[in-house]
N, C-alpha and C. Protein backbone atom coordinates (compact mmCIF):
# COMPACT_ATOMS: atom_id res chain seq x y z
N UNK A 1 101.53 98.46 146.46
CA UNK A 1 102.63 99.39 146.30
C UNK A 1 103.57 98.90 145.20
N UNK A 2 103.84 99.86 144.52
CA UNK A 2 104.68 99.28 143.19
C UNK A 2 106.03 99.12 143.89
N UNK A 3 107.06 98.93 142.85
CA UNK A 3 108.47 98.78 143.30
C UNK A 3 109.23 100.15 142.63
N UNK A 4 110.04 100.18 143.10
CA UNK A 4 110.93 101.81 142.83
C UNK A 4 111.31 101.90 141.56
N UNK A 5 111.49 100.21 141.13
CA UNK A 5 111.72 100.34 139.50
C UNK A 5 111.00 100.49 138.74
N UNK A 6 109.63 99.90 139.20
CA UNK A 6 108.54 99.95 137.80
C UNK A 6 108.07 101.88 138.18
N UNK A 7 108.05 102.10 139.49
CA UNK A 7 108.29 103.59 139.46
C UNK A 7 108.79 104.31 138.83
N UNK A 8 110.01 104.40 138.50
CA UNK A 8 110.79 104.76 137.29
C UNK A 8 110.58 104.76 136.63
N UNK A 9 110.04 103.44 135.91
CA UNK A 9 109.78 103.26 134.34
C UNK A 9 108.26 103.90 133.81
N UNK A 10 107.37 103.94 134.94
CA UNK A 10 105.92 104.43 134.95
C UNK A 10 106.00 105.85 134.73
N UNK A 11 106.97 106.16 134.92
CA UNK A 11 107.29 108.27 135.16
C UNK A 11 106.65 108.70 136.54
N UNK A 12 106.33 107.81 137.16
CA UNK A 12 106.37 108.41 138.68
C UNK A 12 107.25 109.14 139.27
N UNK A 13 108.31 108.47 139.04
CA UNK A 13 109.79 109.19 139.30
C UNK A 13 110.39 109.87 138.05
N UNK A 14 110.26 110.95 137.77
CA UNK A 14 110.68 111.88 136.12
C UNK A 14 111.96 112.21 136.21
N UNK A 15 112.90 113.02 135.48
CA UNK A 15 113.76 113.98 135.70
C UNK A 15 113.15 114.59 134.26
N UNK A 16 112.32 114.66 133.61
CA UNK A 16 111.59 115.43 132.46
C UNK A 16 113.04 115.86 131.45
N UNK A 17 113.43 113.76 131.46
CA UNK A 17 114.31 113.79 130.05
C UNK A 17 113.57 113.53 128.75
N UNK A 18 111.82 113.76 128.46
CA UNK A 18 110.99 113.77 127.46
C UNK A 18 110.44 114.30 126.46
N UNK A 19 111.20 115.86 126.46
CA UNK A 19 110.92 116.75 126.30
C UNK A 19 111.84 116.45 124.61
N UNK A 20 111.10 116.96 123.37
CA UNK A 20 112.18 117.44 122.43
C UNK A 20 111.79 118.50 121.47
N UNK A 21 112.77 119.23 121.36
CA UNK A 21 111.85 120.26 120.70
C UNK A 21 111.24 119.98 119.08
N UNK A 22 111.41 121.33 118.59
CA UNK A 22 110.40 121.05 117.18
C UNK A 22 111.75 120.48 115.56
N UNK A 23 112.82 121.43 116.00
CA UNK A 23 113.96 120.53 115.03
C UNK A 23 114.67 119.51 115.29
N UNK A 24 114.44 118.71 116.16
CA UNK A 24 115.09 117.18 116.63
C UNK A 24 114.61 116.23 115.52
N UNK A 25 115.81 115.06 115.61
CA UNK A 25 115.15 114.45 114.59
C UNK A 25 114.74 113.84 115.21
N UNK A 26 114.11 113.46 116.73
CA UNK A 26 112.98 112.89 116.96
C UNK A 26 111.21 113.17 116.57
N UNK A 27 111.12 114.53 116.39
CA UNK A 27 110.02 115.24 115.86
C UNK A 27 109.87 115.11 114.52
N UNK A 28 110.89 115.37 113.92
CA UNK A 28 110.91 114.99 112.45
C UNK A 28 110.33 113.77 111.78
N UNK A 29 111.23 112.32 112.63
CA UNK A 29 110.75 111.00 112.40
C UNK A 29 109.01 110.80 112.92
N UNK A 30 108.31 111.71 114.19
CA UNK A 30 107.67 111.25 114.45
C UNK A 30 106.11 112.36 113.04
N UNK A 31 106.49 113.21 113.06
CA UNK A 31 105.47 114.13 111.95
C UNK A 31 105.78 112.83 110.39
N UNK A 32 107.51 112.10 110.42
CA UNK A 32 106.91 112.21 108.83
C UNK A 32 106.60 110.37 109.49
N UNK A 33 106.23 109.46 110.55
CA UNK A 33 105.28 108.69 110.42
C UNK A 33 103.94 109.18 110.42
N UNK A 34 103.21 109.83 110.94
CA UNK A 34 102.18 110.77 111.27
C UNK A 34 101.58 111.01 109.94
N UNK A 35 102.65 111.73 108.39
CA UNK A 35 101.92 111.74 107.39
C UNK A 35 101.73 110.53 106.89
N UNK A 36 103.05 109.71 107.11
CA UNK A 36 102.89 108.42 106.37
C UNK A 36 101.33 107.81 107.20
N UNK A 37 101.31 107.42 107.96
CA UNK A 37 99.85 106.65 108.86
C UNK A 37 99.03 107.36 108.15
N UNK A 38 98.45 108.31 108.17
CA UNK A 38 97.35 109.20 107.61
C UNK A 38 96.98 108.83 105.94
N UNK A 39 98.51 108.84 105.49
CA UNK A 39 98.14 108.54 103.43
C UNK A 39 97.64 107.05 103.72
N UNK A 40 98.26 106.21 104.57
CA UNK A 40 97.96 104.76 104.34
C UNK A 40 96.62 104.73 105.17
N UNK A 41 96.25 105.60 105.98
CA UNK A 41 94.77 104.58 106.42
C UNK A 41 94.06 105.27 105.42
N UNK A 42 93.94 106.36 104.59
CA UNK A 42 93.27 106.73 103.73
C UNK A 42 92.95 106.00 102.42
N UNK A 43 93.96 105.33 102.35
CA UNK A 43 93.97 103.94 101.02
C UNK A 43 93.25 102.39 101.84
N UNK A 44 92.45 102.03 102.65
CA UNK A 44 92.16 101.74 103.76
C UNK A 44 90.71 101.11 103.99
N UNK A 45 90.46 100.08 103.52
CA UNK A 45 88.57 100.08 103.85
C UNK A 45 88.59 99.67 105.59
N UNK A 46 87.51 99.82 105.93
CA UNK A 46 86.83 99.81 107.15
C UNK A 46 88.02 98.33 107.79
N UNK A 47 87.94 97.02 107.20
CA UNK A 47 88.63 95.70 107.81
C UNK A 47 89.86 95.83 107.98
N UNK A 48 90.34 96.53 106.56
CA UNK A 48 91.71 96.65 106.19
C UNK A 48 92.54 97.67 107.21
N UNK A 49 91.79 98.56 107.99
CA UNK A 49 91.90 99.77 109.08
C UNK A 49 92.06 99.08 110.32
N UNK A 50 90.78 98.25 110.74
CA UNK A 50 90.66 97.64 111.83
C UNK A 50 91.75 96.20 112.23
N UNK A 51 92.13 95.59 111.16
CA UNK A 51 92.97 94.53 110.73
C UNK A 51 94.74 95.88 111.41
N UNK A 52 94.75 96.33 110.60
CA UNK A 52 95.89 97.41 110.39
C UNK A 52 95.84 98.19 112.24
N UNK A 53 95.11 98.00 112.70
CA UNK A 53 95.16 98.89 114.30
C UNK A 53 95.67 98.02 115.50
N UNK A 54 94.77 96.49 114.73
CA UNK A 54 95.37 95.27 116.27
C UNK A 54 96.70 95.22 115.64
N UNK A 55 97.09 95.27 114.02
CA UNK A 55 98.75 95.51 114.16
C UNK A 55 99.61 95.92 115.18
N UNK A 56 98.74 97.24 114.95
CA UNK A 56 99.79 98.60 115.56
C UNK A 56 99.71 98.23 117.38
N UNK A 57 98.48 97.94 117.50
CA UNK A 57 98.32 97.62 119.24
C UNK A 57 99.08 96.39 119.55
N UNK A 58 99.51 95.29 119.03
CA UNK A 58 100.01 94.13 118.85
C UNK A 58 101.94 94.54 119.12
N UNK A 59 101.90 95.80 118.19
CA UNK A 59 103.22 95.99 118.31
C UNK A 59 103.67 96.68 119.20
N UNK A 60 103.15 97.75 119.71
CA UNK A 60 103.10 99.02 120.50
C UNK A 60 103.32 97.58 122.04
N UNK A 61 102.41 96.20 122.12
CA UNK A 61 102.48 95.92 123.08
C UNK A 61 104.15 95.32 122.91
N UNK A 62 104.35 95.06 122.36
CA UNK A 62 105.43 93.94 122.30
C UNK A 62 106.88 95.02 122.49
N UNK A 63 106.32 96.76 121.84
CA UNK A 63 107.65 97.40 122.49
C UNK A 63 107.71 97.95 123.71
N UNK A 64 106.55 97.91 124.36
CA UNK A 64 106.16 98.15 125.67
C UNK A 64 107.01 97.26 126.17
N UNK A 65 107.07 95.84 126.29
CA UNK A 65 107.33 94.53 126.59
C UNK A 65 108.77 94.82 126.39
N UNK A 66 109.46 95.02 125.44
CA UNK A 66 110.92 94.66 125.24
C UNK A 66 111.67 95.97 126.08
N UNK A 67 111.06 97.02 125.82
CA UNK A 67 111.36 98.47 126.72
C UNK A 67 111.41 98.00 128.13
N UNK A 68 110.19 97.43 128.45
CA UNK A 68 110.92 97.18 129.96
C UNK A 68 111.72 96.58 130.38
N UNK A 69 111.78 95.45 129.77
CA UNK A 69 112.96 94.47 130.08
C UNK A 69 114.36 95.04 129.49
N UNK A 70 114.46 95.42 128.62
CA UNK A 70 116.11 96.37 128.72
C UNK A 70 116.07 97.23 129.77
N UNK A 71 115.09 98.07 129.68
CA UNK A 71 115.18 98.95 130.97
C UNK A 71 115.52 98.43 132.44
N UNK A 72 114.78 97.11 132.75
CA UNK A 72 115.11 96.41 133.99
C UNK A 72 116.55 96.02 134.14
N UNK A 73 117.01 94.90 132.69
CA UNK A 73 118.43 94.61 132.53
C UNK A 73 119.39 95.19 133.11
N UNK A 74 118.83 96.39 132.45
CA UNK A 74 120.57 97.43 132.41
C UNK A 74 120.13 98.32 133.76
N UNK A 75 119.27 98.55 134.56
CA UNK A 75 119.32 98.67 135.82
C UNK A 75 120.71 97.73 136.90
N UNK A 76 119.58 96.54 136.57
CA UNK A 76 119.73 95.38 137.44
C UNK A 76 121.57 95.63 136.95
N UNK A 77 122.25 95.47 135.80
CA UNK A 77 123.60 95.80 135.48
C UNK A 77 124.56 96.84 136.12
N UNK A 78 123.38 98.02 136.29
CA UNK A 78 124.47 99.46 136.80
C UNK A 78 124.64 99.10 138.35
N UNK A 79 123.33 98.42 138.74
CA UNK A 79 123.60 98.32 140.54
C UNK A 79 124.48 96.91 140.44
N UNK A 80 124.95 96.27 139.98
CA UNK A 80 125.66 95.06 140.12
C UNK A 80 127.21 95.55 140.30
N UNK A 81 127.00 96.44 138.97
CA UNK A 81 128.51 96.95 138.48
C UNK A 81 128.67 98.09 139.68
N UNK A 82 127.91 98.53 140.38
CA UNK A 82 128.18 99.01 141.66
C UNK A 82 128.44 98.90 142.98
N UNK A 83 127.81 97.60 142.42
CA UNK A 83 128.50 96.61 144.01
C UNK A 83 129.56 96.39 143.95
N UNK A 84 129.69 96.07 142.84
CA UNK A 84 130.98 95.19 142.76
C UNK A 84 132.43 96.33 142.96
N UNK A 85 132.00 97.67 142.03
CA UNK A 85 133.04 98.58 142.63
C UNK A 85 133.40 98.63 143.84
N UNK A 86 132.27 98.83 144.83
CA UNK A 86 131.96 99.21 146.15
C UNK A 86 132.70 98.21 146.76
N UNK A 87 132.92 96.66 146.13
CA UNK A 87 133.38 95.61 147.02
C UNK A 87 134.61 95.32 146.79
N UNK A 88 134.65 95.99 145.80
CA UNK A 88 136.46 95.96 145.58
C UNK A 88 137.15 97.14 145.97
N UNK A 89 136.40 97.99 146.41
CA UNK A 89 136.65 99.21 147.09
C UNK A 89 137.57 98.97 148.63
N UNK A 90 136.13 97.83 149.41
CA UNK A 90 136.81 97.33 150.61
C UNK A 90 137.94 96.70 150.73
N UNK A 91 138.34 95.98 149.88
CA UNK A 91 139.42 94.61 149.59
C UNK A 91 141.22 95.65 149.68
C-alpha cells in the first residue's frame, strides 16, 4: 500500500490541475521544444541519437527525483505550519 503522499504525487489522488489549453505559454514552450528536438535529432547519426536519449532519460530521471522531493518538502512544511497554527490556537 502506498502512502497518501506518494498518492498524490502518482495522480492517484487528481484535482485535474493538468490540463492547459492551446495558447498557454505552457503549450507554446512545449511545441517550440518539440520543433527544436526534431531539427536536432535530424542533424543526428544513429550514436549521436542514442548517446543524446540516455541524456534526456538521465535528466527526465533526475527531474523526476528533484520534483518529488520539493513536492514532499513543502508538504511536510504546510502540515508543520499547521500544527503549529493549530497549537498556538490552544495556548
Amino acid at each position: 500500500m502506498q502512502s497518501m503522499l506518494e498518492d498524490l504525487y502518482c495522480g492517484n489522488i487528481g484535482f485535474d490541475s493538468g490540463y492547459y489549453g492551446q495558447d498557454t505559454p505552457f503549450v507554446k514552450a512545449a511545441r517550440k521544444k518539440h520543433d527544436s528536438l526534431e531539427k536536432l535529432m535530424a542533424t543526428l547519426g544513429d550514436g549521436e541519437k542514442e548517446l543524446f536519449e540516455q541524456y534526456c532519460d538521465a535528466q527526465g530521471d533526475m527531474e523526476s527525483i528533484t520534483r518529488y522531493a520539493t513536492y514532499a518538502t513543502t508538504l511536510q512544511f504546510g502540515i508543520r505550519l499547521m500544527v503549529e497554527l493549530f497549537m498556538d490556537r490552544r495556548n
